[in-house]
N, C-alpha and C. Protein backbone atom coordinates (compact mmCIF):
# COMPACT_ATOMS: atom_id res chain seq x y z
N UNK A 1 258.58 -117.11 -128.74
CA UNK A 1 257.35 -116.91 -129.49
C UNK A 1 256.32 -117.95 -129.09
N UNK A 2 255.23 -117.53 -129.46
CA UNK A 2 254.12 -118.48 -128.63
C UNK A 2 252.93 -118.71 -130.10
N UNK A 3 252.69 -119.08 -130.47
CA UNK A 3 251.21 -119.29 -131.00
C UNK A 3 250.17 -119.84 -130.87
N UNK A 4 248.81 -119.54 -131.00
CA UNK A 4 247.51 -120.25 -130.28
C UNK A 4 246.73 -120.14 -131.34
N UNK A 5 245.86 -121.03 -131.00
CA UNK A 5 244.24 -121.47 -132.04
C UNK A 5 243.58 -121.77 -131.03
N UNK A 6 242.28 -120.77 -131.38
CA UNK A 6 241.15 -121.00 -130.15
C UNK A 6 240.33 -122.33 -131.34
N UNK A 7 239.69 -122.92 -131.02
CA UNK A 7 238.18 -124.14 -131.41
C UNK A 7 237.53 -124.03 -130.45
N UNK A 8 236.30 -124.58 -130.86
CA UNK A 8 235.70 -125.18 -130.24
C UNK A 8 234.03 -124.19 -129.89
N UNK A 9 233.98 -123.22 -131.09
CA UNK A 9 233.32 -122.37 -131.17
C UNK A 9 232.14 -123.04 -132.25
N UNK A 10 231.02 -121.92 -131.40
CA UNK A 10 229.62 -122.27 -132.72
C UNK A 10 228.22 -121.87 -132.28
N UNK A 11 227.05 -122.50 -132.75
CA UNK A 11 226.06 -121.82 -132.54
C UNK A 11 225.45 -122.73 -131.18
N UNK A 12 224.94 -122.29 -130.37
CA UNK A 12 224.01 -122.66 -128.98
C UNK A 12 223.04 -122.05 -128.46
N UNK A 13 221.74 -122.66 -128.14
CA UNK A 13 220.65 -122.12 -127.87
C UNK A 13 220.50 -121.80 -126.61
N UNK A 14 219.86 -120.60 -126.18
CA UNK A 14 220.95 -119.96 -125.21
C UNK A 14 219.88 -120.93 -123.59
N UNK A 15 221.10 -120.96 -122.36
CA UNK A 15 220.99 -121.70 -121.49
C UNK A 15 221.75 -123.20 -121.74
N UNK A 16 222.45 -123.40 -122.79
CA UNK A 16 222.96 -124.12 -123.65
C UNK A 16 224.72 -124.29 -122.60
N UNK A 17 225.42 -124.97 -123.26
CA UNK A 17 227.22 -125.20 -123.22
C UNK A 17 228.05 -125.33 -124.43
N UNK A 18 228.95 -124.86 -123.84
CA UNK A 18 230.37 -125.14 -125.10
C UNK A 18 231.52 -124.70 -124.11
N UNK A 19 232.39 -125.72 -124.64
CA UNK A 19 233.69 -125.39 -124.13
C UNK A 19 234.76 -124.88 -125.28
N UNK A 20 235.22 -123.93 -124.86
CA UNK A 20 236.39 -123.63 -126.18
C UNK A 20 237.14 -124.13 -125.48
N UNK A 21 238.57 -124.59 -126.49
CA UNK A 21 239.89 -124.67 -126.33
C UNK A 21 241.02 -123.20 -127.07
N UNK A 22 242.17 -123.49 -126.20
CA UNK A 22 243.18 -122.38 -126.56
C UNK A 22 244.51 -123.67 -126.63
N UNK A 23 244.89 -123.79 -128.07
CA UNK A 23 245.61 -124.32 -128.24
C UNK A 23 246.92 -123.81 -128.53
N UNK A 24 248.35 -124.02 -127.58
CA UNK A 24 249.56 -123.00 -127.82
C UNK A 24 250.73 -124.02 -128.16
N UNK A 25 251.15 -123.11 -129.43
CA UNK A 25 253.06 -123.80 -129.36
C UNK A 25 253.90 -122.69 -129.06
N UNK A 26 255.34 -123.34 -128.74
CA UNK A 26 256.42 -122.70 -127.80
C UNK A 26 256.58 -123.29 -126.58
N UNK A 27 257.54 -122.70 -126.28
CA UNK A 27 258.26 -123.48 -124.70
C UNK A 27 257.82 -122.21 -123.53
N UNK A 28 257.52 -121.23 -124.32
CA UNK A 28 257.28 -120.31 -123.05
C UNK A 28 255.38 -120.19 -122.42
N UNK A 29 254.98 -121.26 -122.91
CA UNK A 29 253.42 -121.37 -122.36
C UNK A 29 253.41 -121.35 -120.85
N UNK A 30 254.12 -122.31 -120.32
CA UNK A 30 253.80 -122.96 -119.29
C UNK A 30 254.65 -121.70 -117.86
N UNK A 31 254.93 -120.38 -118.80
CA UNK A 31 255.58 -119.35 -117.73
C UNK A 31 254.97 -118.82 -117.51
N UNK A 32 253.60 -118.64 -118.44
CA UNK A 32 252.80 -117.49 -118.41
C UNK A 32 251.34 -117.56 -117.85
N UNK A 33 250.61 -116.49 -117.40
CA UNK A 33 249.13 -116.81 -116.95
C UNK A 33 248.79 -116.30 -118.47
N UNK A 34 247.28 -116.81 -118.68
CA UNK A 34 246.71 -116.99 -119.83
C UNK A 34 245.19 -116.05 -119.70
N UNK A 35 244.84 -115.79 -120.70
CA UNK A 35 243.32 -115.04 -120.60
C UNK A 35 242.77 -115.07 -121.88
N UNK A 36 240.90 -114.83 -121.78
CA UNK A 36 240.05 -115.16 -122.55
C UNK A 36 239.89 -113.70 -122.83
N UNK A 37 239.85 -113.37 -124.29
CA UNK A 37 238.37 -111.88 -124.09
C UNK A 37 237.49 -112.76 -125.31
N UNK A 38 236.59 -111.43 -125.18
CA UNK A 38 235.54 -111.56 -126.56
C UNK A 38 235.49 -110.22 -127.03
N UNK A 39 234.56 -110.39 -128.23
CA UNK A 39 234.26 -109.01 -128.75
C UNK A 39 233.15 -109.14 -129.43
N UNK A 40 232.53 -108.44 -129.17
CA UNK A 40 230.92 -108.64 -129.91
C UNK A 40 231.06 -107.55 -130.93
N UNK A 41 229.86 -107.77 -131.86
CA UNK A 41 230.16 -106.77 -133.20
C UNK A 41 229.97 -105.19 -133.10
N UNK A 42 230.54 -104.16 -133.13
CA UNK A 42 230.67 -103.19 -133.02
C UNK A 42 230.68 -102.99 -131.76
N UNK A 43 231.39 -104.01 -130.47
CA UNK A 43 231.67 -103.70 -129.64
C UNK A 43 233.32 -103.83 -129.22
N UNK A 44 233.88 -103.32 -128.36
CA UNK A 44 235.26 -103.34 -128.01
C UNK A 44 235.84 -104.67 -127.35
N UNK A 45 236.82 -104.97 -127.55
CA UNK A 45 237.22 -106.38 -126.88
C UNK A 45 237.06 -106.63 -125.34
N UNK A 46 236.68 -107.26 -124.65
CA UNK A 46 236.48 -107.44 -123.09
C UNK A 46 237.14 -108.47 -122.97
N UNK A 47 237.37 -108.63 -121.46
CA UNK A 47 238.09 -109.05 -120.89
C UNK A 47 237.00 -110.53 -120.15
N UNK A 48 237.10 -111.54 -119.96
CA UNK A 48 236.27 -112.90 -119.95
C UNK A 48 236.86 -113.41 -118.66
N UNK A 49 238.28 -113.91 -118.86
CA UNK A 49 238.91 -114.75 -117.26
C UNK A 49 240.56 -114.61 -117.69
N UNK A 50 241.13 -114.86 -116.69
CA UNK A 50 242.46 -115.61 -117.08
C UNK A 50 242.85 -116.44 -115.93
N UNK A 51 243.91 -117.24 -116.07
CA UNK A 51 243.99 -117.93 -115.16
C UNK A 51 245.84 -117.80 -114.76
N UNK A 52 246.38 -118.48 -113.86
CA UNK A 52 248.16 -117.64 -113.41
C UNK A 52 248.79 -119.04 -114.09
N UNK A 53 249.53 -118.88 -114.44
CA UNK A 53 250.56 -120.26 -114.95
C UNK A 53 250.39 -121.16 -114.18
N UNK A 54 250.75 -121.47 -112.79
CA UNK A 54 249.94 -123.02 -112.43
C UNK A 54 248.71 -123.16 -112.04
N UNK A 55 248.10 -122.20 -112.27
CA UNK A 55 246.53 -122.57 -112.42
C UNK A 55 245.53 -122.51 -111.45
N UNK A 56 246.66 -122.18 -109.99
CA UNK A 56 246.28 -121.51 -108.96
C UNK A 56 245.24 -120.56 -108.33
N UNK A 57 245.28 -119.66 -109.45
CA UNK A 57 244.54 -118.63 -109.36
C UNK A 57 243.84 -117.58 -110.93
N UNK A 58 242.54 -117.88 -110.65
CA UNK A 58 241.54 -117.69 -111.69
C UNK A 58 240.92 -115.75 -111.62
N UNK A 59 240.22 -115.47 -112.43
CA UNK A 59 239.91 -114.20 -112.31
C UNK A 59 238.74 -114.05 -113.07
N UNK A 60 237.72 -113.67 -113.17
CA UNK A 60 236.60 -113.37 -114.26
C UNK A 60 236.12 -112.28 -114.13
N UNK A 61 235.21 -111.68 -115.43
CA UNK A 61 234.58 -110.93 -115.42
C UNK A 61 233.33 -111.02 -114.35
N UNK A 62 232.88 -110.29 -114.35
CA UNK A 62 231.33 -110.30 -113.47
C UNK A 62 230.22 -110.80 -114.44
N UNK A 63 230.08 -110.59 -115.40
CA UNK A 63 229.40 -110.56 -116.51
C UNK A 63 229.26 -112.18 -116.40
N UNK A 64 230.39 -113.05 -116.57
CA UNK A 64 230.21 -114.90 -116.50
C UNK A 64 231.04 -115.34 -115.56
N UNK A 65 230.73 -114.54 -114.29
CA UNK A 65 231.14 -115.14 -113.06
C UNK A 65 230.21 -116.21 -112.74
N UNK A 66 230.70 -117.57 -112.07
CA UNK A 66 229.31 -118.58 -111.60
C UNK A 66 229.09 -119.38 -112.90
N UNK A 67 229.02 -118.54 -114.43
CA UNK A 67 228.49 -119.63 -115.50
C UNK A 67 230.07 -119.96 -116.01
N UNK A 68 231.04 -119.21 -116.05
CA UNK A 68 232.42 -119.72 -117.00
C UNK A 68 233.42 -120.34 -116.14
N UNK A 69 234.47 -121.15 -116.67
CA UNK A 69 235.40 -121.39 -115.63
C UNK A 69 236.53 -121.79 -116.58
N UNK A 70 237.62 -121.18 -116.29
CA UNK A 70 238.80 -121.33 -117.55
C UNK A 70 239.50 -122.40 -116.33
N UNK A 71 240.50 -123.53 -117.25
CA UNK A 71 241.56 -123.95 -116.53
C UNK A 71 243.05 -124.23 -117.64
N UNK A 72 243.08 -125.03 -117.19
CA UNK A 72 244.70 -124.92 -118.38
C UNK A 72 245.46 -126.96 -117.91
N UNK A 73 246.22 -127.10 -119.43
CA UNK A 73 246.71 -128.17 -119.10
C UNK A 73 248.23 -127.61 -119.64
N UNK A 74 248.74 -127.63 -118.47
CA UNK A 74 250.42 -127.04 -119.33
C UNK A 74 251.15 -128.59 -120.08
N UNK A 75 251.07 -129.63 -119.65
CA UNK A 75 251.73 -130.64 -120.20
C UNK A 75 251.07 -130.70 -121.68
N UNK A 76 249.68 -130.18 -121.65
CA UNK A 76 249.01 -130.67 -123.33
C UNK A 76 249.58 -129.00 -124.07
N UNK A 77 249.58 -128.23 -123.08
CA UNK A 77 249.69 -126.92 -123.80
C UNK A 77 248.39 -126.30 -124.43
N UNK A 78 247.65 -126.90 -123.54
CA UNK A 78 246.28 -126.02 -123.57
C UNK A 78 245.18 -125.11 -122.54
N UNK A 79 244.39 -124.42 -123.13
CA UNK A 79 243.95 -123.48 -122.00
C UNK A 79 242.06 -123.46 -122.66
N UNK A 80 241.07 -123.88 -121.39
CA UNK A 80 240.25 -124.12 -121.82
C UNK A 80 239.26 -122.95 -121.18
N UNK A 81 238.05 -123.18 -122.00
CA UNK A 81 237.07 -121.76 -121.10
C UNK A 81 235.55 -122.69 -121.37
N UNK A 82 235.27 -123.52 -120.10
CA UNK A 82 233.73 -123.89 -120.12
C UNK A 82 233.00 -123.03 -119.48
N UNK A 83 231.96 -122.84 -120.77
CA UNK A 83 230.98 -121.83 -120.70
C UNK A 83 229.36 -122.46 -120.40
N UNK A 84 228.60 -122.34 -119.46
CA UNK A 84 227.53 -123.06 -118.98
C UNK A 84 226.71 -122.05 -119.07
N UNK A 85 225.15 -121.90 -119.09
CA UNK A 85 224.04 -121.32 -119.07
C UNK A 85 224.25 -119.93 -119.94
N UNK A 86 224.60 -119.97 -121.11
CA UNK A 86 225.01 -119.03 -122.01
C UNK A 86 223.50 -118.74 -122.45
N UNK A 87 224.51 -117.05 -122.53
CA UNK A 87 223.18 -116.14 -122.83
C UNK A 87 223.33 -115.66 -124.68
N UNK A 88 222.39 -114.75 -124.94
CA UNK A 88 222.70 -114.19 -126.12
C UNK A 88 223.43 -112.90 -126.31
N UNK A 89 223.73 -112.24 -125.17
CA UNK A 89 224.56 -111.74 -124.62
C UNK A 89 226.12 -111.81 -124.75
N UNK A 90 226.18 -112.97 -124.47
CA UNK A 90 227.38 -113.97 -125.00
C UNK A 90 227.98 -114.29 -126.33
N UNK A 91 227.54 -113.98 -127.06
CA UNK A 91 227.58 -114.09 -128.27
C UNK A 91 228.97 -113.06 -128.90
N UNK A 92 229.86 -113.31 -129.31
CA UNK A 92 230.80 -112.60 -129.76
C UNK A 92 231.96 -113.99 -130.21
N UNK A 93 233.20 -113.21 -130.35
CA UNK A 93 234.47 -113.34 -131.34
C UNK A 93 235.28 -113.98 -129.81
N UNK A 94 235.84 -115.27 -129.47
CA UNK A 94 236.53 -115.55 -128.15
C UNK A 94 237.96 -115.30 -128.84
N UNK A 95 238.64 -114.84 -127.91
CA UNK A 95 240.35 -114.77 -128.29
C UNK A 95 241.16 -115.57 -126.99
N UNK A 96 241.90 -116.01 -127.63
CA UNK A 96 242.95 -116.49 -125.81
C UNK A 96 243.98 -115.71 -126.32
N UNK A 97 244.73 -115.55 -124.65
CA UNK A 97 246.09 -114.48 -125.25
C UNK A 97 247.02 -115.00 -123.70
N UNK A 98 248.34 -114.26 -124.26
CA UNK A 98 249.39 -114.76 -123.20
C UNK A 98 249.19 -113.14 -121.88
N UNK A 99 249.59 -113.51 -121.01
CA UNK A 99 249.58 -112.39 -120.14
C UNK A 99 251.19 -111.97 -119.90
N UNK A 100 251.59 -111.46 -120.29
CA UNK A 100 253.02 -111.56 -120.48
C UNK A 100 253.59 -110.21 -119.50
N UNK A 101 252.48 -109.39 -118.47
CA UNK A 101 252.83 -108.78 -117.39
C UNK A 101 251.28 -108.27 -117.32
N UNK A 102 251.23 -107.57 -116.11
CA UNK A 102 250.17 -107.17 -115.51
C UNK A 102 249.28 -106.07 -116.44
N UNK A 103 249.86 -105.55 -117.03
CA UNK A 103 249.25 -104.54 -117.94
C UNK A 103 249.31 -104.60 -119.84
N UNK A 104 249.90 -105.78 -120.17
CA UNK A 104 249.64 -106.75 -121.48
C UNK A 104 249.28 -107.62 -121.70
N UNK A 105 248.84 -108.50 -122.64
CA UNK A 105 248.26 -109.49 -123.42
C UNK A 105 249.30 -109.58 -124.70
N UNK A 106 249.62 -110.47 -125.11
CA UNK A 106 250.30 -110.61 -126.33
C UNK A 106 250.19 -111.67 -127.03
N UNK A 107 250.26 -112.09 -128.25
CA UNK A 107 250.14 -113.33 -129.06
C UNK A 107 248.64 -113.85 -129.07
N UNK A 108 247.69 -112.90 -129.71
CA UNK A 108 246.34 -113.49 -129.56
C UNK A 108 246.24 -114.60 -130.89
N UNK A 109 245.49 -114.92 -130.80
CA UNK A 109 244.95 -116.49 -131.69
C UNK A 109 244.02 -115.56 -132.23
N UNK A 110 243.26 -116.42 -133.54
CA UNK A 110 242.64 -116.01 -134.49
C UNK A 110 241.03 -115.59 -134.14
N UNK A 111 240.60 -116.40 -132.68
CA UNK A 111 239.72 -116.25 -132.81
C UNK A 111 238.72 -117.48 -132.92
N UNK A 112 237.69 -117.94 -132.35
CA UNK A 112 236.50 -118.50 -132.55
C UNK A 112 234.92 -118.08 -132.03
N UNK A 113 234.13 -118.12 -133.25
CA UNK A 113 232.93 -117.33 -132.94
C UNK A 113 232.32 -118.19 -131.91
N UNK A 114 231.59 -117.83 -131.22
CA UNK A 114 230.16 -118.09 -130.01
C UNK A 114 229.29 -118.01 -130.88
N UNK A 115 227.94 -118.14 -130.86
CA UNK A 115 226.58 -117.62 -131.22
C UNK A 115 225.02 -118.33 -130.28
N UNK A 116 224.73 -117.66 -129.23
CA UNK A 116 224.37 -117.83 -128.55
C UNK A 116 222.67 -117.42 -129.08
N UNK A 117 221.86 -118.37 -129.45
CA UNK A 117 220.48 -118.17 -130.23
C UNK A 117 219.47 -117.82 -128.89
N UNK A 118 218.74 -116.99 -128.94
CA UNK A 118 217.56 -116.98 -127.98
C UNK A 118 216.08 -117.71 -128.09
């Protein structure tokens, strides 16, 4: 079993920064590649970045390709997503989740809002 708490969420005027954190307990963190979505309000959850268990290899959306960059500390058991030149666009619900095979996500965290002001 794995559990996570995203922080590190809040309001920013957009062209602005914030870094969230993805904070995980369990022993099986450090097997897994990790990923960001969001979800904006009455929109569907998307898909943001993830990154492969050693950290090797990253992936993003197009959408915050160039402005986001996730990395991960397996010894702290954390997984981070710095977000640079944020838009209002940006603005939604961040989730981290485990990638637990190529076609799942499992054990999402609660959640921390963005709010990206124009």
């Amino acid at each position: 079993q794995v559990q996570l708490v995203e922080s590190g969420g809040g309001l920013v005027q957009a062209g602005g920064s914030l870094r969230l954190s993805c904070a995980a307990s369990g022993r099986l963190f450090s097997n897994y590649a990790m990923g960001w979505f969001r979800q904006a309000p009455g929109k569907e959850r998307e898909f943001v970045a993830r990154i492969t268990w050693s950290g090797g290899l990253t992936v993003y959306a197009e959408s915050v390709k160039g402005r986001f960059t996730i990395s991960r500390d397996n010894a702290k058991k954390l997984v981070y997503l710095q977000m640079n030149t944020l838009k209002p666009e940006d603005t939604a619900v961040y989730y981290c989740a485990v990638r637990i095979s190529s076609l799942e996500y499992k054990y999402w965290g609660q959640g921390t809002q963005v709010t990206v002001s124009s």
